[in-house]
N, C-alpha and C. Protein backbone atom coordinates (compact mmCIF):
# COMPACT_ATOMS: atom_id res chain seq x y z
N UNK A 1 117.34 106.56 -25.94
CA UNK A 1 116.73 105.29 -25.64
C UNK A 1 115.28 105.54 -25.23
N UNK A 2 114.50 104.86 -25.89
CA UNK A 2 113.06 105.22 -25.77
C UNK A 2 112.61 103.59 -24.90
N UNK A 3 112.37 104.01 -23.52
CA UNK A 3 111.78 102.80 -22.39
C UNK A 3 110.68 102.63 -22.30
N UNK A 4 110.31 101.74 -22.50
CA UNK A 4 108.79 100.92 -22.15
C UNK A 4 108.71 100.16 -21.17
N UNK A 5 107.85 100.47 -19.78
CA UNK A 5 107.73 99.40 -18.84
C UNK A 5 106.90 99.35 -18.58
N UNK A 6 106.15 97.62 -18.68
CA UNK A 6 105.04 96.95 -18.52
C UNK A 6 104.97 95.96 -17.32
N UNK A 7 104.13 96.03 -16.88
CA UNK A 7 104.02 95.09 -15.32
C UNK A 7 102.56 94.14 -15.85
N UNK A 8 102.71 92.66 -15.51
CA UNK A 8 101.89 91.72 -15.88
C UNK A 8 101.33 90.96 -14.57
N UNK A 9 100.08 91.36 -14.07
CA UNK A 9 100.12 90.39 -13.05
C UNK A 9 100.57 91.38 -11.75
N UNK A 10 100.95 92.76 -11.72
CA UNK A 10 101.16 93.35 -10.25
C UNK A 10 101.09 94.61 -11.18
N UNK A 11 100.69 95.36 -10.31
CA UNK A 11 100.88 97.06 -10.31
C UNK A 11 102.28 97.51 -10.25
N UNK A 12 102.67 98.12 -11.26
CA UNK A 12 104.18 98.74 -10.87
C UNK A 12 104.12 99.92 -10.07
N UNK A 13 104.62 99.92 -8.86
CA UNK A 13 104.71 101.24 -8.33
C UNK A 13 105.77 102.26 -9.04
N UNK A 14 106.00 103.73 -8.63
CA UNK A 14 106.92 104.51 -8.85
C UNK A 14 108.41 103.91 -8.95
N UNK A 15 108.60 103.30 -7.24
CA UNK A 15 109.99 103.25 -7.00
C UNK A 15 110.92 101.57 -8.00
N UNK A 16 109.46 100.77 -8.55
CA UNK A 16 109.88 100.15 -9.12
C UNK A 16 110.05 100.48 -10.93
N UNK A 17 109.71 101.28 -10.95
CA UNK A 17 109.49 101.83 -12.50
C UNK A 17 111.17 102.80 -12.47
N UNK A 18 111.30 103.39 -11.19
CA UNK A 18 112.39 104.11 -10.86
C UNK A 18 113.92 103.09 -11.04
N UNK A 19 114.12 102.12 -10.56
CA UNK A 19 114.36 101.35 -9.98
C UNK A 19 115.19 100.89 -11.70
N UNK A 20 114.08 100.13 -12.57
CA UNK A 20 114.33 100.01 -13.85
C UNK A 20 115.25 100.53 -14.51
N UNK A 21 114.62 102.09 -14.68
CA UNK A 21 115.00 103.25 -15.67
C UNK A 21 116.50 103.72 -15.15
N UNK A 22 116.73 103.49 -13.23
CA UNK A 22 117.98 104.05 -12.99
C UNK A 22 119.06 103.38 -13.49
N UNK A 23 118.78 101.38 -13.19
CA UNK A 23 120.14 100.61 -13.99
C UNK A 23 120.04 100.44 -15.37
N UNK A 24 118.90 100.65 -16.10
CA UNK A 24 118.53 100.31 -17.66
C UNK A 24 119.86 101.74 -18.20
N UNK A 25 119.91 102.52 -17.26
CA UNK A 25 120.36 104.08 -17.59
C UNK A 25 122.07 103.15 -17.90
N UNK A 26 122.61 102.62 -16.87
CA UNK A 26 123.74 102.07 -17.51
C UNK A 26 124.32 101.83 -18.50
N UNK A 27 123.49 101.23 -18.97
CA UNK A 27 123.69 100.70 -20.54
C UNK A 27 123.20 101.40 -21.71
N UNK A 28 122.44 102.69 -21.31
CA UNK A 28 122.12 103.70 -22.57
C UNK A 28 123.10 104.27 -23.22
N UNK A 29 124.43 103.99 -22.54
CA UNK A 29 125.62 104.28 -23.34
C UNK A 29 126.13 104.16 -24.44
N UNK A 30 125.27 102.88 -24.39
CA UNK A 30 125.82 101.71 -25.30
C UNK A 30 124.94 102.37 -26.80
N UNK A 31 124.21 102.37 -26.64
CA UNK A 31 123.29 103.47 -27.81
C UNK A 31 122.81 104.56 -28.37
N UNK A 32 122.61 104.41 -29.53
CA UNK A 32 121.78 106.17 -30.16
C UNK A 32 120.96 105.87 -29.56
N UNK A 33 119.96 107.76 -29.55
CA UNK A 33 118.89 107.56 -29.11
C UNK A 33 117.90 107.20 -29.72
N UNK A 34 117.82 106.66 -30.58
CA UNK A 34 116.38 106.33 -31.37
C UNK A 34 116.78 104.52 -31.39
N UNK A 35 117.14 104.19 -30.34
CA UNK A 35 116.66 102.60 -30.16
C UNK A 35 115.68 102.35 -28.91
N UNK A 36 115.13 101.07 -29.54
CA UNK A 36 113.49 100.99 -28.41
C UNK A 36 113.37 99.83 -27.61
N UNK A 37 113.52 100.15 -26.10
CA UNK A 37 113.64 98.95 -24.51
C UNK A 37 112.59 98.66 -24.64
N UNK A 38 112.09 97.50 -24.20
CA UNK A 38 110.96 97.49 -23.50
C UNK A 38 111.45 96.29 -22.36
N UNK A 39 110.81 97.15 -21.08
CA UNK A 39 110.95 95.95 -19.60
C UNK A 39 109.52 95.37 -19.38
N UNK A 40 109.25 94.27 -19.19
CA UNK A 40 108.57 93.64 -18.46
C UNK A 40 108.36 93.04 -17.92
N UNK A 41 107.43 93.25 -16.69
CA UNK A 41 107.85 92.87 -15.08
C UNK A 41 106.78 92.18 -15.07
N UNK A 42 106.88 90.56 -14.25
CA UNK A 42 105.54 89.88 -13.92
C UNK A 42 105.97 89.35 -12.50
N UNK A 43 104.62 88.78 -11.67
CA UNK A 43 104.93 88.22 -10.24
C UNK A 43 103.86 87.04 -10.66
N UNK A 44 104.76 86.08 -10.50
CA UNK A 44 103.76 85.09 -10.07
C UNK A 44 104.86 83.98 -8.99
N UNK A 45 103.43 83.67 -7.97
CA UNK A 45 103.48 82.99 -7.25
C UNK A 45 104.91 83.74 -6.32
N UNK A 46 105.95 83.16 -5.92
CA UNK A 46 106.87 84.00 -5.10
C UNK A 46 108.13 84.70 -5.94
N UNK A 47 107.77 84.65 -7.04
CA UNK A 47 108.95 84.96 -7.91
C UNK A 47 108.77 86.35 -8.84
N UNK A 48 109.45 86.88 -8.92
CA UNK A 48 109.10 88.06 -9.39
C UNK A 48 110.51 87.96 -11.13
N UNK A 49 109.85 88.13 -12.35
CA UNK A 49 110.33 87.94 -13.53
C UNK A 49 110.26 89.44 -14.11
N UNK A 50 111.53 89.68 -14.73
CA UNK A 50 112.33 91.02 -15.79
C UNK A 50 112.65 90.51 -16.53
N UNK A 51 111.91 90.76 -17.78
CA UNK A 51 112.72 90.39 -19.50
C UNK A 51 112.71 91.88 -19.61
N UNK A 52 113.79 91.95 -20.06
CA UNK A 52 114.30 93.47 -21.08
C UNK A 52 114.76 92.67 -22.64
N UNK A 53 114.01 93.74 -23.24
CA UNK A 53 114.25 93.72 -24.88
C UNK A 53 115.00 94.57 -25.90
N UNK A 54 115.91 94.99 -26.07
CA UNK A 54 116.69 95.96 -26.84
C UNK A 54 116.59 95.66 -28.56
N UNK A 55 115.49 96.64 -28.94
CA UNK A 55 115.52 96.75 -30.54
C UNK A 55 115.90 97.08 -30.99
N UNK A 56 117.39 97.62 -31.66
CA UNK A 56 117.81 98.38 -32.50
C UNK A 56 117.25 98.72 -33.72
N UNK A 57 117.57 99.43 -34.68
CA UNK A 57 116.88 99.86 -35.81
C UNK A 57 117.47 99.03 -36.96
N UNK A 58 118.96 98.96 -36.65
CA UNK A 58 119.22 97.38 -37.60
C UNK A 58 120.67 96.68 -36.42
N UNK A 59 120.38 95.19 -37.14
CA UNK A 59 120.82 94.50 -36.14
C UNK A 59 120.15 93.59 -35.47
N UNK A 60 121.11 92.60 -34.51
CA UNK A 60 120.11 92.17 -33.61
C UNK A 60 119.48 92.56 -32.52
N UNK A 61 117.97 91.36 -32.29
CA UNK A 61 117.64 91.97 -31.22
C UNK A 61 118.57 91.35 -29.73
N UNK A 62 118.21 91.94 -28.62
CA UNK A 62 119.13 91.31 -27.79
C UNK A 62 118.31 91.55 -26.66
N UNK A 63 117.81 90.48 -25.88
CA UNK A 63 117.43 89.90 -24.68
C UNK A 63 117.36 89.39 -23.99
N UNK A 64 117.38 89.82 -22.70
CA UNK A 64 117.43 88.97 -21.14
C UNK A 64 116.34 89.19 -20.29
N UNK A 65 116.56 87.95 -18.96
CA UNK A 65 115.11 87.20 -18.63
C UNK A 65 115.87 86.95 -17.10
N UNK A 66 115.50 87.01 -16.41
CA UNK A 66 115.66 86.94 -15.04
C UNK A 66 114.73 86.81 -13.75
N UNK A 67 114.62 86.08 -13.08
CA UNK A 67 113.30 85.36 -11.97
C UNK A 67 114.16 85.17 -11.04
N UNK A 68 113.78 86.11 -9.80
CA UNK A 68 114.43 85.94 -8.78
C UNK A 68 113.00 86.13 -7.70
N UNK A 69 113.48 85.86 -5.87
CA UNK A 69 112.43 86.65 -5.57
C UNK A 69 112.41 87.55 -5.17
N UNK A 70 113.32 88.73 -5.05
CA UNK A 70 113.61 89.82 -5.22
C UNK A 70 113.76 90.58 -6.38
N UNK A 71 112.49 91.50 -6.94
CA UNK A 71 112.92 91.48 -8.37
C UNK A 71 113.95 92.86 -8.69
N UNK A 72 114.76 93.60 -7.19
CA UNK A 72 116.07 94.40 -7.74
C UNK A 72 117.00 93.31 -7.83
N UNK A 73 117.15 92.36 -7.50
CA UNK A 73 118.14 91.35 -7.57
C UNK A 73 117.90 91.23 -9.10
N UNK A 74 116.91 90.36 -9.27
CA UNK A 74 116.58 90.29 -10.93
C UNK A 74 117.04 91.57 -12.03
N UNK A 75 116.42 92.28 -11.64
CA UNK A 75 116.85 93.92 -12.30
C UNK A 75 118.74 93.73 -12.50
N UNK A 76 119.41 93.62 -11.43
CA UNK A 76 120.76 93.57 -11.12
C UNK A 76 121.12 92.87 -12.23
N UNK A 77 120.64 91.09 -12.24
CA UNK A 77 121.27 90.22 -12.91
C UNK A 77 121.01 90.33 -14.58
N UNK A 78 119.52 90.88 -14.36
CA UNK A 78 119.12 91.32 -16.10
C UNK A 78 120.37 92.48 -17.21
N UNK A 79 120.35 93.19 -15.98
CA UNK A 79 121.62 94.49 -16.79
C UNK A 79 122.88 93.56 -16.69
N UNK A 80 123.19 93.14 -16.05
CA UNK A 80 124.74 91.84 -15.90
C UNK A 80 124.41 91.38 -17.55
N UNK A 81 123.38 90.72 -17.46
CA UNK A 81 123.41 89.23 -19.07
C UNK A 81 123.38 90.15 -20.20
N UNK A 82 123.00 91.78 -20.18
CA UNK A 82 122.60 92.66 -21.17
C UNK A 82 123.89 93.21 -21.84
N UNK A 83 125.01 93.53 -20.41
CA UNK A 83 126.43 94.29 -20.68
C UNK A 83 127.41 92.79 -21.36
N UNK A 84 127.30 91.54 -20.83
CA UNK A 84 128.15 90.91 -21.50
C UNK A 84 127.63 90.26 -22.74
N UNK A 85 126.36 90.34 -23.52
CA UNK A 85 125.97 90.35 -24.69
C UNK A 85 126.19 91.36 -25.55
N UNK A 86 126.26 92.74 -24.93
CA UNK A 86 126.61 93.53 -25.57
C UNK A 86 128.23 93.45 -25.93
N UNK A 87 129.60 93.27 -24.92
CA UNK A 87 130.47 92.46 -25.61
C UNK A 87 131.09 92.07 -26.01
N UNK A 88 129.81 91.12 -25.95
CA UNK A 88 129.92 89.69 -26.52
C UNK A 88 129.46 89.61 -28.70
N UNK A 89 128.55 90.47 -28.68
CA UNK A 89 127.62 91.37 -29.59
C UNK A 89 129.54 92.12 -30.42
N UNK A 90 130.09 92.91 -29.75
CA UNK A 90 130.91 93.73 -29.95
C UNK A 90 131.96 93.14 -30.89
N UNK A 91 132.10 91.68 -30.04
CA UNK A 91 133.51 91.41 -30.73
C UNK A 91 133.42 90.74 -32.46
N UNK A 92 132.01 89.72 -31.82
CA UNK A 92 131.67 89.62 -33.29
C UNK A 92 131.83 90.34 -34.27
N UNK A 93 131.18 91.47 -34.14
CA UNK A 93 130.65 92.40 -35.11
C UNK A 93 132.58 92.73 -35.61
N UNK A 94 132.90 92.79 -34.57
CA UNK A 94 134.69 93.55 -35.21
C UNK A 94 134.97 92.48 -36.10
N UNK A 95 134.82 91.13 -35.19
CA UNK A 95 135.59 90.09 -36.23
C UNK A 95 135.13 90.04 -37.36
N UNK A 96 134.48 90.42 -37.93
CA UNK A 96 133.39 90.33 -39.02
C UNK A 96 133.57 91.62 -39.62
N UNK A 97 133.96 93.03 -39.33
CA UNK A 97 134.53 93.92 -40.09
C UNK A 97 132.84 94.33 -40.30
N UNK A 98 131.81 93.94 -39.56
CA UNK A 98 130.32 94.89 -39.62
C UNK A 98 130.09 95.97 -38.88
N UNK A 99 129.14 96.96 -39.46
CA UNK A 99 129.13 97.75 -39.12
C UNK A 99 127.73 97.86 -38.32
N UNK A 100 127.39 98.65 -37.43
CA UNK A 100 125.81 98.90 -36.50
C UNK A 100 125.89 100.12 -36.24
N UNK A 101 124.79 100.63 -36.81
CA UNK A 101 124.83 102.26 -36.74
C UNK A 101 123.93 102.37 -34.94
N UNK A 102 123.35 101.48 -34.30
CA UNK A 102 122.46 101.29 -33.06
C UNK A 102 123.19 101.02 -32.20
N UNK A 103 124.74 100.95 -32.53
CA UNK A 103 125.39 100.37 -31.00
C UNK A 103 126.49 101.29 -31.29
N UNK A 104 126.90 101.90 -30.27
CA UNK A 104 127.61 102.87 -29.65
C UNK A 104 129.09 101.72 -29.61
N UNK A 105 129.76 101.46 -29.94
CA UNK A 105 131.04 100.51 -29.47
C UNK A 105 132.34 101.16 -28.81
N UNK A 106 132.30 102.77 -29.08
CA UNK A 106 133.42 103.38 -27.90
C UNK A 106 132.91 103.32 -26.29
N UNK A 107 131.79 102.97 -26.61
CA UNK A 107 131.27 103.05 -24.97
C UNK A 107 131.65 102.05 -24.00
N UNK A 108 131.70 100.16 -24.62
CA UNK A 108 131.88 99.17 -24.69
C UNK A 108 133.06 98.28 -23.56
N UNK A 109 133.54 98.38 -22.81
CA UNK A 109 134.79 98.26 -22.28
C UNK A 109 135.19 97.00 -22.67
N UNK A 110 136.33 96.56 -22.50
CA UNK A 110 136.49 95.01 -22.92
C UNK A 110 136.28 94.31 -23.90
N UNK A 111 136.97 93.37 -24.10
CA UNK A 111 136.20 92.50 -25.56
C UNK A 111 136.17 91.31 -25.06
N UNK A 112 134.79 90.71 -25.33
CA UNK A 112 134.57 89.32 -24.92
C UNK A 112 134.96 88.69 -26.03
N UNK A 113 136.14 87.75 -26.29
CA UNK A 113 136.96 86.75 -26.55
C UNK A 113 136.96 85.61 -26.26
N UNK A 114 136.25 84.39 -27.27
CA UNK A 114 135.76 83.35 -26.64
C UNK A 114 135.97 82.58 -28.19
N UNK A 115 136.68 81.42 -28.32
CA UNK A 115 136.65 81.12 -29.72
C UNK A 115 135.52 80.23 -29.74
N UNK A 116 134.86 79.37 -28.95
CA UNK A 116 133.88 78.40 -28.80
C UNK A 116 132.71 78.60 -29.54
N UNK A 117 132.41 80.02 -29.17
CA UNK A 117 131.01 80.99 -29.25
C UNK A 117 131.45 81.36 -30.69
N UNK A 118 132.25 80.78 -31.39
CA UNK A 118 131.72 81.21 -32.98
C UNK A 118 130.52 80.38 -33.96
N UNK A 119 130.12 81.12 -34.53
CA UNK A 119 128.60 80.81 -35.13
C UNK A 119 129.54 79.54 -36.50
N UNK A 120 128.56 78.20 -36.47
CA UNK A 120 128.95 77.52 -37.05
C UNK A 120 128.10 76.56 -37.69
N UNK A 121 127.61 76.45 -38.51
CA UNK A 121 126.59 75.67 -39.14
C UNK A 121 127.13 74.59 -39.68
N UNK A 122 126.13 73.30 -39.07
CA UNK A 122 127.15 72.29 -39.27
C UNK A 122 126.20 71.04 -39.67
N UNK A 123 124.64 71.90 -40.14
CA UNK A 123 123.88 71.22 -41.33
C UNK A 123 122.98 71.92 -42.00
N UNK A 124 122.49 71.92 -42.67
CA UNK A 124 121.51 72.37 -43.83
C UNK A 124 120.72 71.45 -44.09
N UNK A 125 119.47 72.23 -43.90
CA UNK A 125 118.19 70.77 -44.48
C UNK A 125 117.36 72.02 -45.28
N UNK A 126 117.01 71.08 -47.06
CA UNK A 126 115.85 71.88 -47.64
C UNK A 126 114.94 70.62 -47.98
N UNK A 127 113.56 71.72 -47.60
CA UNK A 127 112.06 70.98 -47.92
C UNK A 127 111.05 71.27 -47.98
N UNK A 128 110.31 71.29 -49.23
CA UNK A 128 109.41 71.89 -49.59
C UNK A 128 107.86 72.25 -48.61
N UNK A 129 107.48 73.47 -48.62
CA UNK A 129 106.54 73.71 -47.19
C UNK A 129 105.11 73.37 -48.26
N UNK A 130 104.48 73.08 -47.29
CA UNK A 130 103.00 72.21 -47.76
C UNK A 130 101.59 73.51 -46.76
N UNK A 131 101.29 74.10 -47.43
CA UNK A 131 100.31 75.08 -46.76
C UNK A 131 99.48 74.44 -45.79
N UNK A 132 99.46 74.95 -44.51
CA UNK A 132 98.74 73.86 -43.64
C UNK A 132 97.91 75.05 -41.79
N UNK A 133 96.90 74.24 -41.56
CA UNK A 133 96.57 75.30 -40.38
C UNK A 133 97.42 75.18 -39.40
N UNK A 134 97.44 75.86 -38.13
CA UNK A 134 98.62 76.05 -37.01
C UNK A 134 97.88 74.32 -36.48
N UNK A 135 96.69 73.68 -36.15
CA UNK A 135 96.52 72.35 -35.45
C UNK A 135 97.38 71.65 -36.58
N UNK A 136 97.42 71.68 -37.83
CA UNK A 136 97.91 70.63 -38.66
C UNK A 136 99.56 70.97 -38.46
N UNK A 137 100.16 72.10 -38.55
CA UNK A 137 101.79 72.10 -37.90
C UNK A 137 101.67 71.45 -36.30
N UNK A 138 101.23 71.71 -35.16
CA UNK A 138 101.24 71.06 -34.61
C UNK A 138 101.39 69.60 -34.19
N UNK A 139 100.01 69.33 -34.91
CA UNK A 139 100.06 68.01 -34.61
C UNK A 139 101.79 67.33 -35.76
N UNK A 140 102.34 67.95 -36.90
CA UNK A 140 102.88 67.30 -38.10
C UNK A 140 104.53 67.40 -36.99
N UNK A 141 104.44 69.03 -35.88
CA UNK A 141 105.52 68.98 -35.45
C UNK A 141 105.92 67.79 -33.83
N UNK A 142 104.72 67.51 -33.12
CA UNK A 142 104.56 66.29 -32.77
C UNK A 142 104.96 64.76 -33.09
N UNK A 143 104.07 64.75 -34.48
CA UNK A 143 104.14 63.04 -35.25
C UNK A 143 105.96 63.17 -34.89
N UNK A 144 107.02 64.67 -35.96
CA UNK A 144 108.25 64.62 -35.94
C UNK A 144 109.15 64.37 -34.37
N UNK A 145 108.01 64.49 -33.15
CA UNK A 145 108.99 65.01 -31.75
C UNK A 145 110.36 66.18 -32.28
N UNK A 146 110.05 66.74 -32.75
CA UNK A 146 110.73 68.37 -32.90
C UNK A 146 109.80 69.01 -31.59
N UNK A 147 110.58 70.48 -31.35
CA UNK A 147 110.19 71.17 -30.43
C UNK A 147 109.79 72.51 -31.11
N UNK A 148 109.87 72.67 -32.40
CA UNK A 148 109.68 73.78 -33.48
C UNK A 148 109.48 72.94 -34.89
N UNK A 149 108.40 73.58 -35.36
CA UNK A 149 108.04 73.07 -37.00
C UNK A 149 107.86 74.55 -37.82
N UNK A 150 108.51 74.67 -39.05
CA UNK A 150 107.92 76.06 -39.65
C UNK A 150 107.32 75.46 -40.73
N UNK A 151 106.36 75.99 -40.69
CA UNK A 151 105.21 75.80 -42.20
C UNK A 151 104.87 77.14 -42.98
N UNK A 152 104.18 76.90 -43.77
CA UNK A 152 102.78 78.19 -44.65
C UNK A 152 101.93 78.13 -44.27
N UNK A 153 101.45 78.84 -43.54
CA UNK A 153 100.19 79.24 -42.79
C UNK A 153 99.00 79.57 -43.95
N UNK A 154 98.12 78.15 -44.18
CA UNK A 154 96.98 77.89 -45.38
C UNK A 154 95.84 79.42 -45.08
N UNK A 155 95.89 79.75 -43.78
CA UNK A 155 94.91 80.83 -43.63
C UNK A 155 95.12 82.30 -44.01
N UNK A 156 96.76 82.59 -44.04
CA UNK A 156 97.44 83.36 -43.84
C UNK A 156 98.53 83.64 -45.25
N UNK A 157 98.60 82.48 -45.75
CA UNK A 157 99.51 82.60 -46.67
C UNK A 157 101.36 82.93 -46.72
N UNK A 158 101.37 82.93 -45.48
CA UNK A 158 102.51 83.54 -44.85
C UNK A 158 103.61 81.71 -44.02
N UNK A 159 104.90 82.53 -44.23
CA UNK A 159 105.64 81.38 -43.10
C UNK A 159 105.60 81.66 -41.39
N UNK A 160 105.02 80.82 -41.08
CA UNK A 160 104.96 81.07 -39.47
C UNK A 160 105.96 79.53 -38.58
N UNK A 161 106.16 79.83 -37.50
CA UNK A 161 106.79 78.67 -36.73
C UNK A 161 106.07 78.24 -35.36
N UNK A 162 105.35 77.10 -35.36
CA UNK A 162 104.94 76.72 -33.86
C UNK A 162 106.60 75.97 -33.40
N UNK A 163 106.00 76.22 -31.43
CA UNK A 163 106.94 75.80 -30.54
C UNK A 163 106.60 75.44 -29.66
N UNK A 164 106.80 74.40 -28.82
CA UNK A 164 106.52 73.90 -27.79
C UNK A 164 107.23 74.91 -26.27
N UNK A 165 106.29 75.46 -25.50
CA UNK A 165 106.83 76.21 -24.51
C UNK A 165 107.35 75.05 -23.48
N UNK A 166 107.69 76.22 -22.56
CA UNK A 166 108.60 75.89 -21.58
C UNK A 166 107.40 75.29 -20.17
N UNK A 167 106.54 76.52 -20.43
CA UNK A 167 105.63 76.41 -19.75
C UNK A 167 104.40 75.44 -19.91
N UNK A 168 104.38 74.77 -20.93
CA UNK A 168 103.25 73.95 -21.56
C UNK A 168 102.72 74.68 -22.65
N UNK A 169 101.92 74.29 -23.19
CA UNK A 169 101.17 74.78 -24.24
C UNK A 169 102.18 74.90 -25.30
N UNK A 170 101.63 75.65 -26.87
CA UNK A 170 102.32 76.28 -27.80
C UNK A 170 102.45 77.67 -28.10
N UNK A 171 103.76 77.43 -29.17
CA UNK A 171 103.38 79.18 -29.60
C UNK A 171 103.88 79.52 -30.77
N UNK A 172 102.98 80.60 -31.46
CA UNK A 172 103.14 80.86 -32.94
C UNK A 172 104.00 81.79 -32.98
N UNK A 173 105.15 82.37 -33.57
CA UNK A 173 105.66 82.88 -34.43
C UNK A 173 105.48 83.28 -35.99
N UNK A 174 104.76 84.83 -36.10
CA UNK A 174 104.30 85.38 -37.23
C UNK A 174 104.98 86.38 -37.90
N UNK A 175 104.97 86.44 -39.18
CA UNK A 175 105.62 87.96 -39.94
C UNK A 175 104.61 89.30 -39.32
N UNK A 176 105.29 90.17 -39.10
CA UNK A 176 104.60 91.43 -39.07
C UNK A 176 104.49 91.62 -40.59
């Protein structure tokens, strides 16, 4: 497991970089070593925020987000939402007879068993994309009151998706 930890907004000391890497260590079980974490830690105002990101090499990605004001509490609850996605991640994959060369599944304890949580598509919409700048998706995903519009990015040539944050403002979604 190759870890990345980034602090936004505070200095990470040692014992919090320590702190990370000791419960992130939990769940390295769960994987080969050539999959890539990244933690990042922000403080604002009295709250202290941990998103961890788990990339596998194929597969999904899988992430959790946690704001507490204690951020080992956060740390705590982040590895909690990480082990029952993982699974949660697990059982799918059996029911489905797929295979993930990035997830370790003897490691796994339990099977999260939930018939609710099956993936179910229960519409389909097709429509032709009209090349347009990110203000013109905007404003087009507005006129709709959607909270996401995907277009062709006229500058770019590419499919991108604006979104309305949580926090205000927007945000683009691009192909690498």
């Amino acid at each position: 497991m190759k870890l990345t930890i980034v602090g936004k907004n505070m200095e990470l000391t040692e014992g919090i970089k320590a702190a990370i890497e000791e419960k992130l260590s939990k769940i390295e079980k769960y994987f080969n070593d050539d999959i890539d974490v990244r933690a990042t830690v922000r403080a604002k105002k009295n709250r202290q925020t941990i998103e961890v990101t788990i990339i596998p090499i194929s597969g999904n990605i899988i992430r959790a987000e946690d704001s507490e004001e204690n951020l080992y509490a956060a740390i705590d609850v982040v590895v909690d939402k990480l082990s029952k996605q993982l699974r949660k991640y697990k059982t799918k994959l059996i029911n489905k007879h797929h295979d993930n060369g990035s997830i370790r599944f003897e490691n796994i304890d339990g099977i999260y068993d939930n018939k609710d949580d099956e993936i179910k598509i229960v519409r389909r919409k097709k429509f032709g994309f009209k090349p347009m700048n990110e203000e013109e998706a905007i404003l087009q995903m507005e006129l709709l009151g959607h909270n996401f519009f995907v277009f062709t990015n006229s500058e770019t040539d590419e499919m991108n998706v604006v979104y309305k944050r949580k926090s205000g403002g927007y945000g683009i979604i691009e192909q690498e």
